[in-house]
PDB file of N, CA and C in Angstrom:
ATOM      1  N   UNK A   1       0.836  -1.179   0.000  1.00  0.00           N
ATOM      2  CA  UNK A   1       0.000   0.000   0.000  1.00  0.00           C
ATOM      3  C   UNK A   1       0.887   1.251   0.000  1.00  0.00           C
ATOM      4  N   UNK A   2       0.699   2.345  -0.693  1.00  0.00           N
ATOM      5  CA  UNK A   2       1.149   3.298  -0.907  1.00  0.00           C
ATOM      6  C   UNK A   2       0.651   4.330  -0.447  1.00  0.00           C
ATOM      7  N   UNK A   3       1.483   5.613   0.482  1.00  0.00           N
ATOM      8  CA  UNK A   3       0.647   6.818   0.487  1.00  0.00           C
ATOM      9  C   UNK A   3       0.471   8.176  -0.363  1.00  0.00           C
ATOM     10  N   UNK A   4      -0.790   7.820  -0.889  1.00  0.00           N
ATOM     11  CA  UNK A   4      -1.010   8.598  -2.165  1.00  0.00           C
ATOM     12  C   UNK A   4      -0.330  10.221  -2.355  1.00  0.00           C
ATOM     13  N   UNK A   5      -0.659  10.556  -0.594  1.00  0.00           N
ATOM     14  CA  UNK A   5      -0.132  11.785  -0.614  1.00  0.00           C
ATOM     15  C   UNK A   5       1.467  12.068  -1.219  1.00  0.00           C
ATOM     16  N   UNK A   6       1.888  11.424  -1.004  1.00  0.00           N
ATOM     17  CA  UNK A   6       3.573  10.890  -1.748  1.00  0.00           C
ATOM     18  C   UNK A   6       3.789  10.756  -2.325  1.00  0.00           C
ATOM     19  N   UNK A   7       3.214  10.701  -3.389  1.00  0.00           N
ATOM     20  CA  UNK A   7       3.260  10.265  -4.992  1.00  0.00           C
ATOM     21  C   UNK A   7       3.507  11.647  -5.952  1.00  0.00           C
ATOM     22  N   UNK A   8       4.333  11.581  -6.310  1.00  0.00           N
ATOM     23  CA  UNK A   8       4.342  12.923  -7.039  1.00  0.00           C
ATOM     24  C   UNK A   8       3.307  12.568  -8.162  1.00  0.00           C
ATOM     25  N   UNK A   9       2.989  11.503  -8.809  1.00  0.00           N
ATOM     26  CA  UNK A   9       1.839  11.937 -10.028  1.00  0.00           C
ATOM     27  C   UNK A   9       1.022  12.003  -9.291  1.00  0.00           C
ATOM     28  N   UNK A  10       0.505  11.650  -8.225  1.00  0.00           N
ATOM     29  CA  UNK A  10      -1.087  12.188  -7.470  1.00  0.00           C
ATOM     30  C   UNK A  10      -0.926  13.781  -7.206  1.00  0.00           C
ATOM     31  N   UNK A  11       0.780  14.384  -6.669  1.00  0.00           N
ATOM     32  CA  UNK A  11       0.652  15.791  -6.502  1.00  0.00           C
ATOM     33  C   UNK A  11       0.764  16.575  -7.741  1.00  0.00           C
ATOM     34  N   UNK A  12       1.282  16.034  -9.142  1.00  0.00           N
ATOM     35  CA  UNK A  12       0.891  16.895  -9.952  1.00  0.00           C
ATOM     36  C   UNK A  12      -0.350  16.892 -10.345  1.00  0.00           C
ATOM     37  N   UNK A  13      -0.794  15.564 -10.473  1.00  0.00           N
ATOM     38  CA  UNK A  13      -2.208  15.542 -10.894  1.00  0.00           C
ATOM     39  C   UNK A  13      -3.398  16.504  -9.927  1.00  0.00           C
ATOM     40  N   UNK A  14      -2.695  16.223  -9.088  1.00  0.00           N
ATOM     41  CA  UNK A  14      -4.129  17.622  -8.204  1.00  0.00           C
ATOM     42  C   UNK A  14      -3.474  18.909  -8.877  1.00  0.00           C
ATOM     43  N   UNK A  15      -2.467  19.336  -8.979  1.00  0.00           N
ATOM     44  CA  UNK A  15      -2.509  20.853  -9.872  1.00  0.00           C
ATOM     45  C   UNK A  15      -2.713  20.901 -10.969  1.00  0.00           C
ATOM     46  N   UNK A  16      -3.254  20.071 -11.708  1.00  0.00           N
ATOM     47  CA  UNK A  16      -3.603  19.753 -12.758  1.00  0.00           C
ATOM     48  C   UNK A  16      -5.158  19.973 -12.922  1.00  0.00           C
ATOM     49  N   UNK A  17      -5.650  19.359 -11.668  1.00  0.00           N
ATOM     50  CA  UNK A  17      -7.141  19.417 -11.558  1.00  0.00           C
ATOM     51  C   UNK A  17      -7.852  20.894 -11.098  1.00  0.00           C
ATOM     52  N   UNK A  18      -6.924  21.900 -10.207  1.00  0.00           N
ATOM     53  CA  UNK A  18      -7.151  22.839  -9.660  1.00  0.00           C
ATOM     54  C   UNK A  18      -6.771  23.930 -11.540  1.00  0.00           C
ATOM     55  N   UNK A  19      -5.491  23.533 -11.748  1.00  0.00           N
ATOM     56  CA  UNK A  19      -5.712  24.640 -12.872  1.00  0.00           C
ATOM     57  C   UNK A  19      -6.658  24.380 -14.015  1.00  0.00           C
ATOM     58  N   UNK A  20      -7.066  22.841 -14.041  1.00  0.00           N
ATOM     59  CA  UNK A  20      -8.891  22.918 -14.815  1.00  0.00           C
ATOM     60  C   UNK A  20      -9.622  23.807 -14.236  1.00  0.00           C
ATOM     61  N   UNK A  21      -9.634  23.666 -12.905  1.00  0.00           N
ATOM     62  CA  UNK A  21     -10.794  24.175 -12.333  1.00  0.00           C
ATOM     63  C   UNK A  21     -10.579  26.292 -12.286  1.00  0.00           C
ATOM     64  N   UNK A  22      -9.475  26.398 -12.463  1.00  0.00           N
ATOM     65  CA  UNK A  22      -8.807  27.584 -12.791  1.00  0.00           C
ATOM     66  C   UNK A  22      -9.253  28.220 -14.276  1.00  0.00           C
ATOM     67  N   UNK A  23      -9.197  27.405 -14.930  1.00  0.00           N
ATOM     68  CA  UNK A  23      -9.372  27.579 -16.374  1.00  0.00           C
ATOM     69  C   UNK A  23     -10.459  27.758 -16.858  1.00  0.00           C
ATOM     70  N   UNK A  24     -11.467  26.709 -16.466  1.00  0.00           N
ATOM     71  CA  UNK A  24     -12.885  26.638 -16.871  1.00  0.00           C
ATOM     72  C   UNK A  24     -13.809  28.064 -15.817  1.00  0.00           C
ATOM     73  N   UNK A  25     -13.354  28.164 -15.350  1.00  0.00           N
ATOM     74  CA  UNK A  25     -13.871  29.313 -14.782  1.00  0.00           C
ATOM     75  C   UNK A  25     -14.474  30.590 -15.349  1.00  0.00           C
ATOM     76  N   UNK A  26     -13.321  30.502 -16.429  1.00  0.00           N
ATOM     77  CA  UNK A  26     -13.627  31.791 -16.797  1.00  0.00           C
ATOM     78  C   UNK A  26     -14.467  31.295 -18.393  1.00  0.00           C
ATOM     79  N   UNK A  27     -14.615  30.294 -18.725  1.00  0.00           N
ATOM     80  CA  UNK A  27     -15.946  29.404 -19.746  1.00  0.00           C
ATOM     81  C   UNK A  27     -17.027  30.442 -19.298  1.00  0.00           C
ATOM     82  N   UNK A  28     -17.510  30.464 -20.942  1.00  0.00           N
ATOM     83  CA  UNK A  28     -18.998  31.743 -20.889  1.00  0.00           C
ATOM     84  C   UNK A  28     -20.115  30.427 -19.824  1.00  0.00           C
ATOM     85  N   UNK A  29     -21.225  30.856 -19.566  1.00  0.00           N
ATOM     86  CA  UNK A  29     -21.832  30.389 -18.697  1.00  0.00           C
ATOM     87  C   UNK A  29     -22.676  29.225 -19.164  1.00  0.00           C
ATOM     88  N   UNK A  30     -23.097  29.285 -20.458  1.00  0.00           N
ATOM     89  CA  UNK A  30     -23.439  28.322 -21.394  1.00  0.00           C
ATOM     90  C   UNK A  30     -22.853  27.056 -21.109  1.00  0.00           C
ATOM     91  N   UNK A  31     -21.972  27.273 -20.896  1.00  0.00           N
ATOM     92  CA  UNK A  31     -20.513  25.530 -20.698  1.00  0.00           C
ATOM     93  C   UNK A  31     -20.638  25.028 -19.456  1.00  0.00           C
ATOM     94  N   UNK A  32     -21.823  25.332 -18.840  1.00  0.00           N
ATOM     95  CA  UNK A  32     -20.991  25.263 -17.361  1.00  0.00           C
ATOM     96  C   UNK A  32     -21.615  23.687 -17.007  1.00  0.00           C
ATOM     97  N   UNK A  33     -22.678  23.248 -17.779  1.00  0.00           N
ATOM     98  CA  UNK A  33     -23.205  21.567 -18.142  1.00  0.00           C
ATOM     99  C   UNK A  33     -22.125  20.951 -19.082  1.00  0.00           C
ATOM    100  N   UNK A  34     -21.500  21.574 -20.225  1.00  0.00           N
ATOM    101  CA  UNK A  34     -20.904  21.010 -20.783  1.00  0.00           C
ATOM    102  C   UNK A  34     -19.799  21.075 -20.542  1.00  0.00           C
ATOM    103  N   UNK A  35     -18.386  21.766 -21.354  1.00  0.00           N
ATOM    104  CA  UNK A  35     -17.521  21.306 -21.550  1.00  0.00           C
ATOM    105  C   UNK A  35     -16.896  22.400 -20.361  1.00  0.00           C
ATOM    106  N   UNK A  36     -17.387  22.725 -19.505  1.00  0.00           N
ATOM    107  CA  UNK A  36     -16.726  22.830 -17.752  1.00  0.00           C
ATOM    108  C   UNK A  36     -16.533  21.398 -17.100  1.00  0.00           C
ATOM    109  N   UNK A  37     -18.379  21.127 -17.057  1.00  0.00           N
ATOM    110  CA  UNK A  37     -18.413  20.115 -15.999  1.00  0.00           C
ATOM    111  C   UNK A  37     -17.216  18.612 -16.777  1.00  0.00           C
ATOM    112  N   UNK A  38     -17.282  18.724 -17.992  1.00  0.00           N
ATOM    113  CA  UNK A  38     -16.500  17.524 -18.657  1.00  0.00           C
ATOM    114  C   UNK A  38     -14.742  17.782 -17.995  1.00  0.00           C
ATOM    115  N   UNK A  39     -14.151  18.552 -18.651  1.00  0.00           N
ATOM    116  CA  UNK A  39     -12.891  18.762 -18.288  1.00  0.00           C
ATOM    117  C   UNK A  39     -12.689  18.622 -16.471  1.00  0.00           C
ATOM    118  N   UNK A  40     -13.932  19.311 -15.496  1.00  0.00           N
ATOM    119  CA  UNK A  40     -13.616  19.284 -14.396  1.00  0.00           C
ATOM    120  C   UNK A  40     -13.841  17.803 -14.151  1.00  0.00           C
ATOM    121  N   UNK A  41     -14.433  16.933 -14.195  1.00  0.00           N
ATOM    122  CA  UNK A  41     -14.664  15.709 -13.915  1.00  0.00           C
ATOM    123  C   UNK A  41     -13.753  14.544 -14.508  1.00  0.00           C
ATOM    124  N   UNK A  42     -13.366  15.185 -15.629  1.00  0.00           N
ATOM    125  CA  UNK A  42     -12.043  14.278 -16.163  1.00  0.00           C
ATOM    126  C   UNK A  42     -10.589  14.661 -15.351  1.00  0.00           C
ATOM    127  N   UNK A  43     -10.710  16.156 -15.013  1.00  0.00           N
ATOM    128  CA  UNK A  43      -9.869  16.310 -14.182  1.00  0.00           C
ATOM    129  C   UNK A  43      -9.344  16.121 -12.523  1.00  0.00           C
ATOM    130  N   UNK A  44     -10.404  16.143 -11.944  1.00  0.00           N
ATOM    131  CA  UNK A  44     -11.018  15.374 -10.665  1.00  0.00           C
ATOM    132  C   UNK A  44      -9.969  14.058 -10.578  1.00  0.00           C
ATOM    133  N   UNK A  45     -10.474  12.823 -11.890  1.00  0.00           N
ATOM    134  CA  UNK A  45     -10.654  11.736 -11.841  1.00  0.00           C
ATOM    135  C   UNK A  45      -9.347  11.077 -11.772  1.00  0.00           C
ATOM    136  N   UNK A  46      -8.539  11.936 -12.268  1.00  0.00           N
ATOM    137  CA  UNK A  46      -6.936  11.336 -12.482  1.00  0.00           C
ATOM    138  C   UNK A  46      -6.740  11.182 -11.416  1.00  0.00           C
ATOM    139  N   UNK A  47      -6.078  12.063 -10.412  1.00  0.00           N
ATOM    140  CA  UNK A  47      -5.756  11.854  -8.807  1.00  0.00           C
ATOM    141  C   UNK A  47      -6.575  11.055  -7.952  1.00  0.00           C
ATOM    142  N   UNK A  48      -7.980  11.413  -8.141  1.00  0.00           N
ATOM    143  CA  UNK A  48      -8.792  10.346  -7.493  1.00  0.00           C
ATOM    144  C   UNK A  48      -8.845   9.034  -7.900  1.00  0.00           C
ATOM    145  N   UNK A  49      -8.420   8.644  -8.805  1.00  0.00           N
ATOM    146  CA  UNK A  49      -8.079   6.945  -9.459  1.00  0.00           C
ATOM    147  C   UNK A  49      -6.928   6.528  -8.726  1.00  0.00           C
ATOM    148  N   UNK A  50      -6.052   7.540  -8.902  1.00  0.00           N
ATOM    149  CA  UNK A  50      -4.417   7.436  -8.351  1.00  0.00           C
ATOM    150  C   UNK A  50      -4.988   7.407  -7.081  1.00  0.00           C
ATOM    151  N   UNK A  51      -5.549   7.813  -5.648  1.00  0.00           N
ATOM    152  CA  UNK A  51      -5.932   7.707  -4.703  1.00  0.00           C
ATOM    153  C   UNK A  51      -6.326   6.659  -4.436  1.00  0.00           C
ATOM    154  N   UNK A  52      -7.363   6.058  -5.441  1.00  0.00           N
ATOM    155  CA  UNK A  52      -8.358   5.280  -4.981  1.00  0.00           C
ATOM    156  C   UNK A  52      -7.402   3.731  -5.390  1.00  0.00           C
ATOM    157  N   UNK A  53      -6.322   3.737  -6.100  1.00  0.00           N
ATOM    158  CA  UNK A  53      -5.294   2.356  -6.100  1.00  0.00           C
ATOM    159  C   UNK A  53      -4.825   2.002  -5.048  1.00  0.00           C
ATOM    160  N   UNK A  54      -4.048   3.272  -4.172  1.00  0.00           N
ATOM    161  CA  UNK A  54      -3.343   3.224  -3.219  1.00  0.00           C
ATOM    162  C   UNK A  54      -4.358   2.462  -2.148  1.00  0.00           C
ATOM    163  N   UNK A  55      -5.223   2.221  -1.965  1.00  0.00           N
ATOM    164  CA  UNK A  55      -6.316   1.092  -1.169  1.00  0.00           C
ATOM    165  C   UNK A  55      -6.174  -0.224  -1.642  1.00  0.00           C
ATOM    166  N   UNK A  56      -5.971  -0.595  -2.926  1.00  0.00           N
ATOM    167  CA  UNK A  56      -6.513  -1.938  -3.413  1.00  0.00           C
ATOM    168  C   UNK A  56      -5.410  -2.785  -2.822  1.00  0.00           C
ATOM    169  N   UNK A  57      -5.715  -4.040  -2.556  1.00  0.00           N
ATOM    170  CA  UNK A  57      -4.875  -5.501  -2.295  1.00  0.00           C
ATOM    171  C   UNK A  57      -3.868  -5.790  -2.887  1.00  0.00           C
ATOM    172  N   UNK A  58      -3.733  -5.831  -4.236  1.00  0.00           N
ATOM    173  CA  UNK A  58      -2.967  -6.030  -5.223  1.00  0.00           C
ATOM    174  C   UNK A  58      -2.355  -4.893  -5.943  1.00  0.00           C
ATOM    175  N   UNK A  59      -1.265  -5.382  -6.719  1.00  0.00           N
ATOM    176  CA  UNK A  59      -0.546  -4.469  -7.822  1.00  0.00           C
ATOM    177  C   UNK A  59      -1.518  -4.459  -8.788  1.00  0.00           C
ATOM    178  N   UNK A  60      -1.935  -5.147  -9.023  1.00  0.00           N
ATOM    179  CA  UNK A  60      -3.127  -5.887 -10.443  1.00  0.00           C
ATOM    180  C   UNK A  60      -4.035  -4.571 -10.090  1.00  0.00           C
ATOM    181  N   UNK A  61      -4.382  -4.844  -9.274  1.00  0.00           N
ATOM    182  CA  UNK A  61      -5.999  -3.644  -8.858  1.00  0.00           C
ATOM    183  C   UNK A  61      -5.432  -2.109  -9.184  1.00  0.00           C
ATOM    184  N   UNK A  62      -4.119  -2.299  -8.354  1.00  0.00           N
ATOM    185  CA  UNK A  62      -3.519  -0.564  -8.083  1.00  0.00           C
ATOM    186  C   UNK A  62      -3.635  -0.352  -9.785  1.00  0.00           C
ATOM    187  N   UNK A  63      -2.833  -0.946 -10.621  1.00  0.00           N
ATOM    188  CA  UNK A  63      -2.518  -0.761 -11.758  1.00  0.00           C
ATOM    189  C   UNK A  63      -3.690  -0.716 -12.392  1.00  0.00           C
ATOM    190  N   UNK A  64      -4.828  -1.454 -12.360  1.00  0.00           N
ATOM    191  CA  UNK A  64      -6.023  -0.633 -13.109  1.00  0.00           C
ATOM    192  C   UNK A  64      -6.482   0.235 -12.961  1.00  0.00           C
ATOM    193  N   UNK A  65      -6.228   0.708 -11.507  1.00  0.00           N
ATOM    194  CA  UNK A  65      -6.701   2.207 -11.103  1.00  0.00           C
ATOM    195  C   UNK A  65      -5.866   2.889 -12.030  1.00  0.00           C
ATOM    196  N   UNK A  66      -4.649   2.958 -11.907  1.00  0.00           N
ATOM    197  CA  UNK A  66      -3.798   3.578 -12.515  1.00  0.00           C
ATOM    198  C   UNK A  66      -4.370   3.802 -14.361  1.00  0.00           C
ATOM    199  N   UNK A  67      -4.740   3.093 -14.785  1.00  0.00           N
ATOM    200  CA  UNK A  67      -5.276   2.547 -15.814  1.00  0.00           C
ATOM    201  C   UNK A  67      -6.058   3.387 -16.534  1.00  0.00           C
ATOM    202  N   UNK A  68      -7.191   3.411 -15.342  1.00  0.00           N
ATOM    203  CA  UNK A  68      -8.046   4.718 -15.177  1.00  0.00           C
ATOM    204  C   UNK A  68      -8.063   6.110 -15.354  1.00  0.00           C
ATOM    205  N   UNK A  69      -6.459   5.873 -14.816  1.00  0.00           N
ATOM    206  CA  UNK A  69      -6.455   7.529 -14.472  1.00  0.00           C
ATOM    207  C   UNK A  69      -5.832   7.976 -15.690  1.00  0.00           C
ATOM    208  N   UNK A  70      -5.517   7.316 -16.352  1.00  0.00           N
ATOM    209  CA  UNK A  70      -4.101   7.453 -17.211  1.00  0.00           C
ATOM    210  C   UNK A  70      -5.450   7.588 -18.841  1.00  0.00           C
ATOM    211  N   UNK A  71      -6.707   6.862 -18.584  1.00  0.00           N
ATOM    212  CA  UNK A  71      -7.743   6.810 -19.692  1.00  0.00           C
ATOM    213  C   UNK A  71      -8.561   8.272 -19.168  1.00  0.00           C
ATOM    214  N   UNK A  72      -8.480   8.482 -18.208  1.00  0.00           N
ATOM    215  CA  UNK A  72      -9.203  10.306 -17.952  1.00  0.00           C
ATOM    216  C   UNK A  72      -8.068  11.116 -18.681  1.00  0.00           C
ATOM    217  N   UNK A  73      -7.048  11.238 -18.267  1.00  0.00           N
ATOM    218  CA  UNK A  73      -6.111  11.995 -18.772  1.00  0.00           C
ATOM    219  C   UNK A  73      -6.118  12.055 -20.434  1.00  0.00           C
ATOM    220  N   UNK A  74      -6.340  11.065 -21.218  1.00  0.00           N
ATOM    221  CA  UNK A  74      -6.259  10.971 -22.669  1.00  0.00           C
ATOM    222  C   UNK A  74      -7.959  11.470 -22.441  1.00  0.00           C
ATOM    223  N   UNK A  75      -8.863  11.388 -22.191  1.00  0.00           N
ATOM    224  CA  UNK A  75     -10.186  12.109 -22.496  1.00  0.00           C
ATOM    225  C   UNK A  75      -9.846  13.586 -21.868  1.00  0.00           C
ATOM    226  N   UNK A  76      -9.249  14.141 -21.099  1.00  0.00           N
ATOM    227  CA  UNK A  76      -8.675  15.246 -21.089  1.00  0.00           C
ATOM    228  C   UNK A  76      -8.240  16.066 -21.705  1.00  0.00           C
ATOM    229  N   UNK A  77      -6.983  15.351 -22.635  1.00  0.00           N
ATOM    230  CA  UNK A  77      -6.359  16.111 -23.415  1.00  0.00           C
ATOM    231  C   UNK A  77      -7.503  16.334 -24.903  1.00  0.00           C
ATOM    232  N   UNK A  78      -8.414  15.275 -24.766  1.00  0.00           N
ATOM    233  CA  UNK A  78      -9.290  15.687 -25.907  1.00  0.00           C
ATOM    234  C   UNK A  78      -9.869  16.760 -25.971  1.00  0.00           C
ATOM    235  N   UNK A  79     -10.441  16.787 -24.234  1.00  0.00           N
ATOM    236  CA  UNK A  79     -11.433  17.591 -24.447  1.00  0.00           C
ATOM    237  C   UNK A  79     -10.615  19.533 -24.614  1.00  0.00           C
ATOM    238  N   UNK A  80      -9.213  19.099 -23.754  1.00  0.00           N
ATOM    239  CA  UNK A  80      -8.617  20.394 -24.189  1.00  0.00           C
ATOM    240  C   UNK A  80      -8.480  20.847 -25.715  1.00  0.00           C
ATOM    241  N   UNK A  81      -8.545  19.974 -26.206  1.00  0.00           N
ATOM    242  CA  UNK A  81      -8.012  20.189 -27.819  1.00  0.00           C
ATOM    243  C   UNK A  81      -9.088  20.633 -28.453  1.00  0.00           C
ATOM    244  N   UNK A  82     -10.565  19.933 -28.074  1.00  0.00           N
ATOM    245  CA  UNK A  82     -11.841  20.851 -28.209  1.00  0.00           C
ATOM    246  C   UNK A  82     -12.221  21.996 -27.783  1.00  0.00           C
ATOM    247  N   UNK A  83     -11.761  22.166 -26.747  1.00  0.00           N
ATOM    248  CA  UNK A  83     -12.172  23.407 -26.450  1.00  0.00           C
ATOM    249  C   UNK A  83     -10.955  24.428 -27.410  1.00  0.00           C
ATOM    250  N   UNK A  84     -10.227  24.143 -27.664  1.00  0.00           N
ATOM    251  CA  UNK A  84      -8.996  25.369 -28.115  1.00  0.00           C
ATOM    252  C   UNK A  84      -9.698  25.430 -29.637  1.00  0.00           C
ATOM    253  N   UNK A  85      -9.524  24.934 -29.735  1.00  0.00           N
ATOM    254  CA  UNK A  85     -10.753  24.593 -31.150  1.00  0.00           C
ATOM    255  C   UNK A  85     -11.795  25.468 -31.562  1.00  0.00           C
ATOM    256  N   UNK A  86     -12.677  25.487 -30.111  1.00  0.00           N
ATOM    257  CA  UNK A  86     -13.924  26.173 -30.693  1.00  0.00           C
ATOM    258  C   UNK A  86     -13.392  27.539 -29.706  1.00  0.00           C
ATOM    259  N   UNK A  87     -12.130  27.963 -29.085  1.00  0.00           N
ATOM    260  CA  UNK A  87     -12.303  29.119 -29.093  1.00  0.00           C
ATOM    261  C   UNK A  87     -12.590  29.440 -27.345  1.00  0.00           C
ATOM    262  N   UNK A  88     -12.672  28.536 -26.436  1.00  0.00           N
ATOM    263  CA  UNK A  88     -12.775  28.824 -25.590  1.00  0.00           C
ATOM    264  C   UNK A  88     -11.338  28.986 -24.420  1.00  0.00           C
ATOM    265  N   UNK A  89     -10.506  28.252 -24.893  1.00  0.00           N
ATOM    266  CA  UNK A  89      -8.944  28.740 -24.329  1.00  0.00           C
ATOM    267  C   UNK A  89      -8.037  29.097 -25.660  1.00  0.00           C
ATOM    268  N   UNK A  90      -7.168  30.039 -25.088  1.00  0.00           N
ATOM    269  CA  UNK A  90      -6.108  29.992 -26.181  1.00  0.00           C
ATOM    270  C   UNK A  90      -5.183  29.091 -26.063  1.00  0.00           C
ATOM    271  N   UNK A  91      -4.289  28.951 -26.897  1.00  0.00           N
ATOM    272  CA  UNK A  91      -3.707  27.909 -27.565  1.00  0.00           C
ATOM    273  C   UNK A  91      -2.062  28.249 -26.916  1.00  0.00           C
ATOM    274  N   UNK A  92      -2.114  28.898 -26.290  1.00  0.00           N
ATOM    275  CA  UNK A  92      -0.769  29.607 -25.314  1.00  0.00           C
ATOM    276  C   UNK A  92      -1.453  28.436 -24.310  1.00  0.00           C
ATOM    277  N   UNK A  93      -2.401  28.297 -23.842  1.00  0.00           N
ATOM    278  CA  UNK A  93      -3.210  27.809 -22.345  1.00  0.00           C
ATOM    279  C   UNK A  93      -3.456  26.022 -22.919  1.00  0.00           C
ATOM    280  N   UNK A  94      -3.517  25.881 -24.165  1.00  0.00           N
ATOM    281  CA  UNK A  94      -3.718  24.398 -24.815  1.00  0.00           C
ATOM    282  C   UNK A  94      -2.293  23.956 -24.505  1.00  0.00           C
ATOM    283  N   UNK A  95      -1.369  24.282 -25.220  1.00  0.00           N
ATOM    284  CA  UNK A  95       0.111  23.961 -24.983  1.00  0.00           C
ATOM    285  C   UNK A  95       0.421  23.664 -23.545  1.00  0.00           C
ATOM    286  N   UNK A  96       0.497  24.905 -22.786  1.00  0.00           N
ATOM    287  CA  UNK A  96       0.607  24.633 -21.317  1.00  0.00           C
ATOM    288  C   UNK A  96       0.077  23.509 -20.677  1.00  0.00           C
ATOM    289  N   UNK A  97      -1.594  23.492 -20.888  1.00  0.00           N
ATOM    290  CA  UNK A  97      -1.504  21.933 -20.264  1.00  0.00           C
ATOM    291  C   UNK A  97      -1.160  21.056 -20.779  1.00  0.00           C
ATOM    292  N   UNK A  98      -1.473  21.129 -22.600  1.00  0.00           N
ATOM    293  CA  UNK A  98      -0.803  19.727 -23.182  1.00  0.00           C
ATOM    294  C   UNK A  98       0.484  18.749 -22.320  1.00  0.00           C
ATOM    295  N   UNK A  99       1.473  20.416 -22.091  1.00  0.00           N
ATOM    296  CA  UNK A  99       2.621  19.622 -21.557  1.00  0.00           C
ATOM    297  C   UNK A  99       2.756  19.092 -19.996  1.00  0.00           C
ATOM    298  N   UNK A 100       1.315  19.357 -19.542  1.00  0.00           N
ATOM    299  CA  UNK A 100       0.975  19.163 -18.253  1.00  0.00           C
ATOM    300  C   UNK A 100       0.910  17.629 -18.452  1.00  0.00           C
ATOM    301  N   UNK A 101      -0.390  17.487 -19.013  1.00  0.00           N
ATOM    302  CA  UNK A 101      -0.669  16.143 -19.226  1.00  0.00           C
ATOM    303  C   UNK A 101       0.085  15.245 -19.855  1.00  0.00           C
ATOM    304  N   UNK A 102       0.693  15.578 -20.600  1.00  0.00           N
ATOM    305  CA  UNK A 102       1.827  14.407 -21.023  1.00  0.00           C
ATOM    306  C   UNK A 102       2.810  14.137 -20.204  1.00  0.00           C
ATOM    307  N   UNK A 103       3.379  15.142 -19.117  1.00  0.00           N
ATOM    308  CA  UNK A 103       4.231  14.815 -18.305  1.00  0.00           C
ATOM    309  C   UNK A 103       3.229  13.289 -17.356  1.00  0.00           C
ATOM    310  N   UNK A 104       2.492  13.627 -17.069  1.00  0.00           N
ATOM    311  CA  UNK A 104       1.389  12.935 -16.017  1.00  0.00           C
ATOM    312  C   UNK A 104       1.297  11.575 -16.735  1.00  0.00           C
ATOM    313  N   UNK A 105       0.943  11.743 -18.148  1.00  0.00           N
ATOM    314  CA  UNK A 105       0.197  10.505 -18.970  1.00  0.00           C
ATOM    315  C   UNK A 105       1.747   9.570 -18.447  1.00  0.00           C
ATOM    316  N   UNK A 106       2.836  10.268 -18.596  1.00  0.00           N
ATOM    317  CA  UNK A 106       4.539   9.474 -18.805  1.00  0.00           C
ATOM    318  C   UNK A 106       4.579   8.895 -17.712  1.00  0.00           C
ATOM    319  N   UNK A 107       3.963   9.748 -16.766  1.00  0.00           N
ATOM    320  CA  UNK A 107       4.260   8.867 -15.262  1.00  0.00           C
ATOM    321  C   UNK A 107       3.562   8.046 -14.462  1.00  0.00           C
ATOM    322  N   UNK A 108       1.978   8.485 -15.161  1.00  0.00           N
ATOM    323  CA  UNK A 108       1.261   7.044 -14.618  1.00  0.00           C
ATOM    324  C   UNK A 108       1.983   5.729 -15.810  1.00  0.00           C
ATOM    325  N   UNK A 109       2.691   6.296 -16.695  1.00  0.00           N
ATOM    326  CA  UNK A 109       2.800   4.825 -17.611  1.00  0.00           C
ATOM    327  C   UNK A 109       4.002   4.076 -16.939  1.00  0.00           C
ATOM    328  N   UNK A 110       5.051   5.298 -16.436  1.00  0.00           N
ATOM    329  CA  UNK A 110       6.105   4.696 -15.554  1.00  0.00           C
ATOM    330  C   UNK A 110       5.941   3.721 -14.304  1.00  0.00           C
ATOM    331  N   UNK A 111       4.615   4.729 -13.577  1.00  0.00           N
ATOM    332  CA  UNK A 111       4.962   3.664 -12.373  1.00  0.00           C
ATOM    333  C   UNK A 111       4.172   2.805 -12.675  1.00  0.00           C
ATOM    334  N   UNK A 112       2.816   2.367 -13.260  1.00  0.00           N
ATOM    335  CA  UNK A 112       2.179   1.090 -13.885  1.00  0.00           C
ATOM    336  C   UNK A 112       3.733   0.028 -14.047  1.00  0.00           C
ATOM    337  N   UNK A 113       4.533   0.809 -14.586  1.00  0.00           N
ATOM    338  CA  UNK A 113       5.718  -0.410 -15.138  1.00  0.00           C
ATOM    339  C   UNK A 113       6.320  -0.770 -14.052  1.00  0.00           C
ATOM    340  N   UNK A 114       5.938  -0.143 -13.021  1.00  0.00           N
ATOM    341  CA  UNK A 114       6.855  -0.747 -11.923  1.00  0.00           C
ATOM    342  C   UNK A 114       5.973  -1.732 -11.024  1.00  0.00           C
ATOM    343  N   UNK A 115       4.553  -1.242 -11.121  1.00  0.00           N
ATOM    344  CA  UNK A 115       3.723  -2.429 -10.561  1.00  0.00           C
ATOM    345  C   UNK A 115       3.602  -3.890 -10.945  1.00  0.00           C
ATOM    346  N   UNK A 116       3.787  -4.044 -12.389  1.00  0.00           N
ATOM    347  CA  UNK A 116       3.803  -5.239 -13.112  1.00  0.00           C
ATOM    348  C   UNK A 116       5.070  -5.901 -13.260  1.00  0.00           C
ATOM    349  N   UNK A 117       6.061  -4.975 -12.954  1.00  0.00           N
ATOM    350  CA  UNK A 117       7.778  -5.605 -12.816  1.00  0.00           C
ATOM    351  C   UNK A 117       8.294  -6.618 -11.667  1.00  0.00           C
TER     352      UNK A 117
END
């Protein structure tokens, strides 16, 4: 068992989730069912997957959590790429997290490799 708090991808992944929640904020009010609540809930979900491993019995379990979190993160980066798209972040703010999330995507893939090793 692991403590999540310790994990550096659980601590980037929460600033990850706070600067969604940073970001979408300023979404016209129209979004605030759509592509707010999407990004915030995909963003939520990463750390809270990563949280919710650090409980399970097994490496097997941890690592699907991990799994999880690592499949929010790729619906993440989608939905960032949609939104830059239609205009609701700039593309200075797409980049920035892009390279957020790929750092994150690298390191849930890292330590997955260490659960199954």
């Amino acid at each position: 068992m692991h403590n999540f708090k310790n994990l550096k991808v659980w601590q980037k992944s929460v600033d990850l989730a706070v600067k969604i929640y940073q970001i979408t904020s300023e979404f016209p009010a129209s979004e605030k069912f759509g592509m707010t609540s999407q990004m915030r809930r995909a963003g939520v979900s990463i750390p809270s997957n990563i949280a919710e491993g650090t409980a399970k019995s097994s490496s097997k379990s941890f690592s699907n959590s991990l799994e999880i979190s690592l499949g929010e993160s790729f619906e993440l980066e989608t939905q960032m790429i949609i939104a830059e798209r239609v205009s609701l972040i700039s593309n200075e703010i797409a980049q920035d997290l892009e390279a957020d999330i790929s750092e994150i995507q690298r390191m849930i893939v890292g330590f997955k490799a260490t659960l199954t090793s």
